[in-house]
C-alpha atoms as a PDB file:
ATOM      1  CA  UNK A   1      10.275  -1.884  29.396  1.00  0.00           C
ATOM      2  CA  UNK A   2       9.167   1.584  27.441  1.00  0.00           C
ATOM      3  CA  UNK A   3       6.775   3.371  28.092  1.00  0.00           C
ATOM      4  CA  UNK A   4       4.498   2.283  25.158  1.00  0.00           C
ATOM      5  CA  UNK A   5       3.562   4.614  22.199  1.00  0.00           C
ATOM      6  CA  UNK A   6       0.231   5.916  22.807  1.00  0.00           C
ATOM      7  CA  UNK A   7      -2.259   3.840  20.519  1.00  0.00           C
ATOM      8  CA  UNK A   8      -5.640   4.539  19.501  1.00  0.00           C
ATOM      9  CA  UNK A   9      -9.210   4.033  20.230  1.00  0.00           C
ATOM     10  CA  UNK A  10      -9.398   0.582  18.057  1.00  0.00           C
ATOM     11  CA  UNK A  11     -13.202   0.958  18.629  1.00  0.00           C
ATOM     12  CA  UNK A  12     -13.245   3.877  16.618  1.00  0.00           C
ATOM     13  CA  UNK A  13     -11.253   1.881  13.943  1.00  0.00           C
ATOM     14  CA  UNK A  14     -12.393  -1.204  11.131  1.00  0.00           C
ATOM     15  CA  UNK A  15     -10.528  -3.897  11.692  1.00  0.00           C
ATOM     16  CA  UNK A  16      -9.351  -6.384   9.212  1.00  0.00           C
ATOM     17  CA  UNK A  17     -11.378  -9.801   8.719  1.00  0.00           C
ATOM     18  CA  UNK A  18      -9.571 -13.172   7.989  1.00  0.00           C
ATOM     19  CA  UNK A  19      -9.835 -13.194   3.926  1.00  0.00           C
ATOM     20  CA  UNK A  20      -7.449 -16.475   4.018  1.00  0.00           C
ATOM     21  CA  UNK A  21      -4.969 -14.865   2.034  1.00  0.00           C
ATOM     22  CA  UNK A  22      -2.053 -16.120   4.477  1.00  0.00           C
ATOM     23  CA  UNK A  23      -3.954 -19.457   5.009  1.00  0.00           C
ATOM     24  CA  UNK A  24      -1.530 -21.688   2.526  1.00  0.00           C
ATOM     25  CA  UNK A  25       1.745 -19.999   4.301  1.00  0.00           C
ATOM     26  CA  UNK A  26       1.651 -22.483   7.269  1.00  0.00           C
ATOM     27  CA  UNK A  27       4.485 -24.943   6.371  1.00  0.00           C
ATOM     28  CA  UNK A  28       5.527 -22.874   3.616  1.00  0.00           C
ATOM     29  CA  UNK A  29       9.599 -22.837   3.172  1.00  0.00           C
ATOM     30  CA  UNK A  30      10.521 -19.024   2.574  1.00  0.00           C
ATOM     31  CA  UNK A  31      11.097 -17.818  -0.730  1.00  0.00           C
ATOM     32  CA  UNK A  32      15.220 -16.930  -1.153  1.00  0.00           C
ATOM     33  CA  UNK A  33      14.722 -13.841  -1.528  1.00  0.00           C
ATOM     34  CA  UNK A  34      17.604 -11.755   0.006  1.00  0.00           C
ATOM     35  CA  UNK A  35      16.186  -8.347   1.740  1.00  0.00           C
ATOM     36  CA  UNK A  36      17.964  -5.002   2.954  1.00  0.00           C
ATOM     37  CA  UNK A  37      17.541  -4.615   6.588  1.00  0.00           C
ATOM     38  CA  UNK A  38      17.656  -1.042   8.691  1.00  0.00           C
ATOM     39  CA  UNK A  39      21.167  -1.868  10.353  1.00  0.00           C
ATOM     40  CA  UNK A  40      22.938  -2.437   6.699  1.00  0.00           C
ATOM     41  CA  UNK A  41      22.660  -6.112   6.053  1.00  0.00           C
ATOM     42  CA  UNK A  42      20.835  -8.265   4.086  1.00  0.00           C
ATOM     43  CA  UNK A  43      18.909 -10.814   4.896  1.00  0.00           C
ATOM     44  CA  UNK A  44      17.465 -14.097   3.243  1.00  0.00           C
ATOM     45  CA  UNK A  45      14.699 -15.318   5.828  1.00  0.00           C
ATOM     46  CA  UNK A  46      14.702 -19.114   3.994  1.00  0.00           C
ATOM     47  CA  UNK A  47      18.898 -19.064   5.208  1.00  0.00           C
ATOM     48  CA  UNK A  48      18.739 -18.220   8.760  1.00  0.00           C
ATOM     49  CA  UNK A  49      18.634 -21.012  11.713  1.00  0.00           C
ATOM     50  CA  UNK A  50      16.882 -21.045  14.419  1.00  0.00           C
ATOM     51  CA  UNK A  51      13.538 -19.210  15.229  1.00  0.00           C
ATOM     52  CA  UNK A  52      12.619 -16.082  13.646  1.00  0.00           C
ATOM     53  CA  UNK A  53       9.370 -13.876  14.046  1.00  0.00           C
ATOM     54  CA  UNK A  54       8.245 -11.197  11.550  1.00  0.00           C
ATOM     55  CA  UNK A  55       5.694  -9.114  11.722  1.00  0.00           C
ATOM     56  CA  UNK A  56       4.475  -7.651   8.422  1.00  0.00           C
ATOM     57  CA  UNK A  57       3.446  -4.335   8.488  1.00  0.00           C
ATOM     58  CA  UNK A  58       1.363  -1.288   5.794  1.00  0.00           C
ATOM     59  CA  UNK A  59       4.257   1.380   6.840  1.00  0.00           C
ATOM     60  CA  UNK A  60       5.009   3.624   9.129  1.00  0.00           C
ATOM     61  CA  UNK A  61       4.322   7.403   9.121  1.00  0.00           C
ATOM     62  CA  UNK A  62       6.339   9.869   9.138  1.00  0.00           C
ATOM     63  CA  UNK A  63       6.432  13.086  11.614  1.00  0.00           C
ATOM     64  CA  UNK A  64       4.921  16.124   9.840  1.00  0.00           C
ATOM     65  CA  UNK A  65       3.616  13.885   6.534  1.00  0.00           C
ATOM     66  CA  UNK A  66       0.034  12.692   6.408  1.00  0.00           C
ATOM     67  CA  UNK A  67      -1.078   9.634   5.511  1.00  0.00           C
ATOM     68  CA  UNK A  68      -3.139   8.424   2.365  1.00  0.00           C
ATOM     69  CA  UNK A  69      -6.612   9.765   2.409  1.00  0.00           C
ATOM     70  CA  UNK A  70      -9.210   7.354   4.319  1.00  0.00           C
ATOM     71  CA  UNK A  71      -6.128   5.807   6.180  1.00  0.00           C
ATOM     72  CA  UNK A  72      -7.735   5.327   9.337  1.00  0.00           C
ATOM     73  CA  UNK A  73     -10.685   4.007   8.044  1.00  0.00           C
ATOM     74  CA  UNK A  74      -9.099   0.996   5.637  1.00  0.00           C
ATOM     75  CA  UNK A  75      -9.384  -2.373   7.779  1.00  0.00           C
ATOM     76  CA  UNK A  76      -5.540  -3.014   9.363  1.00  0.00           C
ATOM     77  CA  UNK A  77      -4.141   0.000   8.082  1.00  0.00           C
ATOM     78  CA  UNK A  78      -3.812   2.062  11.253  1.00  0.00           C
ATOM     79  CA  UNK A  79      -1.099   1.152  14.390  1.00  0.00           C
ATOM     80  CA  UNK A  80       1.874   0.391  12.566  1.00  0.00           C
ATOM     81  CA  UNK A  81       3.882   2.911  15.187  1.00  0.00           C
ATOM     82  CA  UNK A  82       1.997   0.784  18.333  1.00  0.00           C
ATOM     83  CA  UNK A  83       2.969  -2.714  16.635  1.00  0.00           C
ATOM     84  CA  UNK A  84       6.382  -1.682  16.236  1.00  0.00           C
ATOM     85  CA  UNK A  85       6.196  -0.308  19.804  1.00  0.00           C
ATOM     86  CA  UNK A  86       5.179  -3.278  21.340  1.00  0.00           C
ATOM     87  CA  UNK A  87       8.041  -5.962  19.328  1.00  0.00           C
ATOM     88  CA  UNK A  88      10.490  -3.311  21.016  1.00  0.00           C
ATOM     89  CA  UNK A  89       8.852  -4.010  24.475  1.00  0.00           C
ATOM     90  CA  UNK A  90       8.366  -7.330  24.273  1.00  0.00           C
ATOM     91  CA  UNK A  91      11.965  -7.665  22.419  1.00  0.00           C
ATOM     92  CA  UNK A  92      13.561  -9.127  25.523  1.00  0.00           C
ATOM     93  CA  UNK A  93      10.813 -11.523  26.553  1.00  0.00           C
ATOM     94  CA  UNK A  94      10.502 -12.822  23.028  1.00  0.00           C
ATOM     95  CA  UNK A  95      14.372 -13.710  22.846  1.00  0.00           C
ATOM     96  CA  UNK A  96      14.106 -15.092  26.253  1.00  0.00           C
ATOM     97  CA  UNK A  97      11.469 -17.647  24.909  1.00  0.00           C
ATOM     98  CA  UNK A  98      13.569 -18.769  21.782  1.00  0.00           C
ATOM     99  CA  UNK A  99      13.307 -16.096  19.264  1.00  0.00           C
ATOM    100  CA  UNK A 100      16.903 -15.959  17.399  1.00  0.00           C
ATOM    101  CA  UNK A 101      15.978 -13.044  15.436  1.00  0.00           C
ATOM    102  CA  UNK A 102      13.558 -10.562  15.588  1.00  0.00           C
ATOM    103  CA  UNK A 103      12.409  -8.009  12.315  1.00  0.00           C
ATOM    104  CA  UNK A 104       9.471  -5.981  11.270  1.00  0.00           C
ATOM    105  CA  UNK A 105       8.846  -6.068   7.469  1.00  0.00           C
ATOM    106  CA  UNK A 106       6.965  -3.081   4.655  1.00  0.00           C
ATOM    107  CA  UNK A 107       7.493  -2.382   1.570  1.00  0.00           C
ATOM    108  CA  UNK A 108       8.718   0.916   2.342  1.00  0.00           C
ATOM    109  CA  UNK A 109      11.820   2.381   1.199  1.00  0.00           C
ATOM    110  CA  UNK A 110      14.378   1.327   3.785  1.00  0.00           C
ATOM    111  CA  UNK A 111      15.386   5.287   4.428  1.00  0.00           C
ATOM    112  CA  UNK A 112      11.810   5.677   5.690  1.00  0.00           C
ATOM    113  CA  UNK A 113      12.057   1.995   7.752  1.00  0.00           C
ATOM    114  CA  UNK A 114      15.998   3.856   9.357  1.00  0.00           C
ATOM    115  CA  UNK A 115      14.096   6.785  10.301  1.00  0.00           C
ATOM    116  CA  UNK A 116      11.597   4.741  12.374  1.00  0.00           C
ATOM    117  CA  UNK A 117      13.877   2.577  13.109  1.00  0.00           C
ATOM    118  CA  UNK A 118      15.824   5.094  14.776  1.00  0.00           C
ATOM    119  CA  UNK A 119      12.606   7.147  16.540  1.00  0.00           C
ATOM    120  CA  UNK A 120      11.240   4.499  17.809  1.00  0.00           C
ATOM    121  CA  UNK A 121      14.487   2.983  19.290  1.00  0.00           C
ATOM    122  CA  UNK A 122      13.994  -0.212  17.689  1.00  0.00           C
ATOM    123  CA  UNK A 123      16.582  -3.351  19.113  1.00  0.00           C
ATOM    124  CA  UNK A 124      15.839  -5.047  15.830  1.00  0.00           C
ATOM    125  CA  UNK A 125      16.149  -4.430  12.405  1.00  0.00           C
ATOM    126  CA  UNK A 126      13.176  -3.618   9.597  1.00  0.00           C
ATOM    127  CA  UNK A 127      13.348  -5.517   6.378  1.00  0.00           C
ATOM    128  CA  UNK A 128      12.328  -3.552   2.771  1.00  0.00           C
ATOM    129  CA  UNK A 129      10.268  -5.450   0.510  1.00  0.00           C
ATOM    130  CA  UNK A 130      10.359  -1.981  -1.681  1.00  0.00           C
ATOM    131  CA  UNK A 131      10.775  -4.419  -5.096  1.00  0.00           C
ATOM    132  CA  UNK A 132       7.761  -6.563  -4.124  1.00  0.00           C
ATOM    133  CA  UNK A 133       9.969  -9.816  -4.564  1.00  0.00           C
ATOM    134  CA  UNK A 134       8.850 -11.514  -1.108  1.00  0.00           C
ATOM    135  CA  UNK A 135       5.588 -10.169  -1.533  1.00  0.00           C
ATOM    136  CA  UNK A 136       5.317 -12.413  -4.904  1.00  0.00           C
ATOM    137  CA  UNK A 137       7.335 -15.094  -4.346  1.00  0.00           C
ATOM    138  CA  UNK A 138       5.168 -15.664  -1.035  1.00  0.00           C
ATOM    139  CA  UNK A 139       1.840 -14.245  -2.736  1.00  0.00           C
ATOM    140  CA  UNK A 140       1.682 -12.087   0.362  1.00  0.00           C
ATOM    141  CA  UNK A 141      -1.307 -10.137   1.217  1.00  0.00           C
ATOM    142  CA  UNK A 142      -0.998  -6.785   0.195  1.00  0.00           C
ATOM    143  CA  UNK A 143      -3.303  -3.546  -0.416  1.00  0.00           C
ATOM    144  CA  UNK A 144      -3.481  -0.756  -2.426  1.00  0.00           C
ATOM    145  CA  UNK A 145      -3.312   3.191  -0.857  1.00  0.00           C
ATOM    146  CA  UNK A 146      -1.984   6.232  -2.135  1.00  0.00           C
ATOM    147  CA  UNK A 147      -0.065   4.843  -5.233  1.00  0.00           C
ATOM    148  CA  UNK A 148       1.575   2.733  -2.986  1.00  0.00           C
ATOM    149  CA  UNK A 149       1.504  -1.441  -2.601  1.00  0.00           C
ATOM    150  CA  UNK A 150       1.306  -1.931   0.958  1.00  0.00           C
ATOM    151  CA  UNK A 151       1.373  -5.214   3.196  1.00  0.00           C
ATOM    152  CA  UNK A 152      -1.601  -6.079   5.294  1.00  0.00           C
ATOM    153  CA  UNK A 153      -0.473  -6.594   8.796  1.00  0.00           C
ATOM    154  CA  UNK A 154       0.534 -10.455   9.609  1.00  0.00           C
ATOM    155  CA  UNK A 155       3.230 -12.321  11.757  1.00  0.00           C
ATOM    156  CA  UNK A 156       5.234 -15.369  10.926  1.00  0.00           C
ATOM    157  CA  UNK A 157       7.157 -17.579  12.846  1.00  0.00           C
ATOM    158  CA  UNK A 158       9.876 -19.053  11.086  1.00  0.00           C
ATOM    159  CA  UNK A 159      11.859 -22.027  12.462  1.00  0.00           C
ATOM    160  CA  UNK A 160      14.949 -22.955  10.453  1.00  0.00           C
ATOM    161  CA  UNK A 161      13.520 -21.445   6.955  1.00  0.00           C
ATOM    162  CA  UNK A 162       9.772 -22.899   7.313  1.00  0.00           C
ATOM    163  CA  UNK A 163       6.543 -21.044   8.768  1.00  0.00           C
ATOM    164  CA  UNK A 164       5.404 -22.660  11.673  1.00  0.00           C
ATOM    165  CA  UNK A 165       2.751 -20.134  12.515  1.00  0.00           C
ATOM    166  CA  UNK A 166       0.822 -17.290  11.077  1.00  0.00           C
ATOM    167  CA  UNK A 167      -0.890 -14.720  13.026  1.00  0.00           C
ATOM    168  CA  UNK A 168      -3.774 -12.777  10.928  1.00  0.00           C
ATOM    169  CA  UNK A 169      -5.280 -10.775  10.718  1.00  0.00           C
ATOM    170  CA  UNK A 170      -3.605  -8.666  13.313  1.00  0.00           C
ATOM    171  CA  UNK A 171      -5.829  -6.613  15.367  1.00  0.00           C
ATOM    172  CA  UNK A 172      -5.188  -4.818  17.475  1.00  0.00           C
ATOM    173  CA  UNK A 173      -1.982  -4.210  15.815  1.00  0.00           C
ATOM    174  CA  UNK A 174      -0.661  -3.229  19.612  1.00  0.00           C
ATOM    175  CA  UNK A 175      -1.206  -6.826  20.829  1.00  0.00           C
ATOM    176  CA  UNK A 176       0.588  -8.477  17.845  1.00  0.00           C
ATOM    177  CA  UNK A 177       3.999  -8.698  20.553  1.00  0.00           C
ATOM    178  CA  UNK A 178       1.710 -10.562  23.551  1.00  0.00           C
ATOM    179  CA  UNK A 179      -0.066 -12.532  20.988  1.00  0.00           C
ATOM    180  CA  UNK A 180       3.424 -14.113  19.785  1.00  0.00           C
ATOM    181  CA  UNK A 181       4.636 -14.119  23.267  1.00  0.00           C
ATOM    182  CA  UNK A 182       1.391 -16.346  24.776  1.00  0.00           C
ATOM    183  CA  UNK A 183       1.772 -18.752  21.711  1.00  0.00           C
ATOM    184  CA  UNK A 184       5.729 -19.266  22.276  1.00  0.00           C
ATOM    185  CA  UNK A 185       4.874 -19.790  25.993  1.00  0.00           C
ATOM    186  CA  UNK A 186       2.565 -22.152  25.713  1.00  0.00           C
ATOM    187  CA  UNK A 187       5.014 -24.312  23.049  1.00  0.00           C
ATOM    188  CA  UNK A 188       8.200 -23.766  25.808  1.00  0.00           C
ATOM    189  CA  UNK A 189       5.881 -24.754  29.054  1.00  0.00           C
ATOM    190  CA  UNK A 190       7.077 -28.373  29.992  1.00  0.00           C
ATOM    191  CA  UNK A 191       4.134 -31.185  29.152  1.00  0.00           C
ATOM    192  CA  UNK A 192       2.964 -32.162  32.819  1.00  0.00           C
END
């Protein structure tokens, strides 16, 4: 494992209250919406088999470029860079307890999502929603900051095109990784 990104003080941070905007996404099929991932594919969540977790995310920031004003102080906005950090960490773990595919998802352009991708040494790719089409088709919860249209921070589990399980809201974004992990544990345990 990584040594994991330095987060920060989440006391010192709002964090996000369930609004119920992800509540009707439990059995939901995914939209067919096909989406350009960091390693050069493209990807249509609804078409692949197996297991898949995604973790929704505002965006990432850049070395040497601030953020929108107020950043830290908009509920979910802050620890993109520690969520990210701790899918990479628990990347193994998670595939060991059924994951097929792994991917973080913004709305970001996916030249910003490579750059991260590629900082933060990433074993997975990071889908771009830059268009918006998931984020309608799915009537995903986003937010407004700097001009931009940004995700709030959820997970999905996906099992052969169909949500099984939401997390949200996500806080503290870098427990997202062990919250998936405890929940896929407890479904792989045997029944004594």
């Amino acid at each position: 494992m990584q040594t994991p990104f330095a987060a920060p003080d989440w006391t010192t941070i709002p964090a996000p209250v369930d609004d119920g905007a992800t509540r009707r996404l439990a059995g939901a099929r995914m939209a067919s919406v096909p989406l350009q991932a960091t390693n050069g594919a493209t990807v249509d969540l609804s078409a692949l088999p197996g297991r898949v977790v995604v973790y929704a995310y505002p965006m990432t920031g850049k070395p040497g470029i601030e953020p929108p004003d107020g950043w830290d102080m908009i509920p979910g906005a802050r620890g993109c860079t520690p969520q990210s950090c701790s899918f990479r960490d628990h990347f193994a773990e998670l595939k060991a307890l059924g994951v097929d595919h792994l991917f973080g998802l913004s709305t970001q352009p996916p030249d910003d999502q490579r750059e991260a991708a590629e900082r933060l040494h990433l074993p997975f790719a990071i889908l771009s929603d830059q268009p918006l089409k998931l984020v309608r088709a799915m009537n995903l919860p986003t937010f407004e900051a700097g001009g931009m249209t940004l995700l709030k921070r959820f997970t999905l589990v996906i099992n052969d095109g169909a949500v099984e399980q939401v997390f949200y809201p996500v806080f503290p974004p870098d427990q997202s990784a062990s919250d998936v992990v405890n929940w896929l544990s407890k479904r792989t345990q045997p029944s004594l």
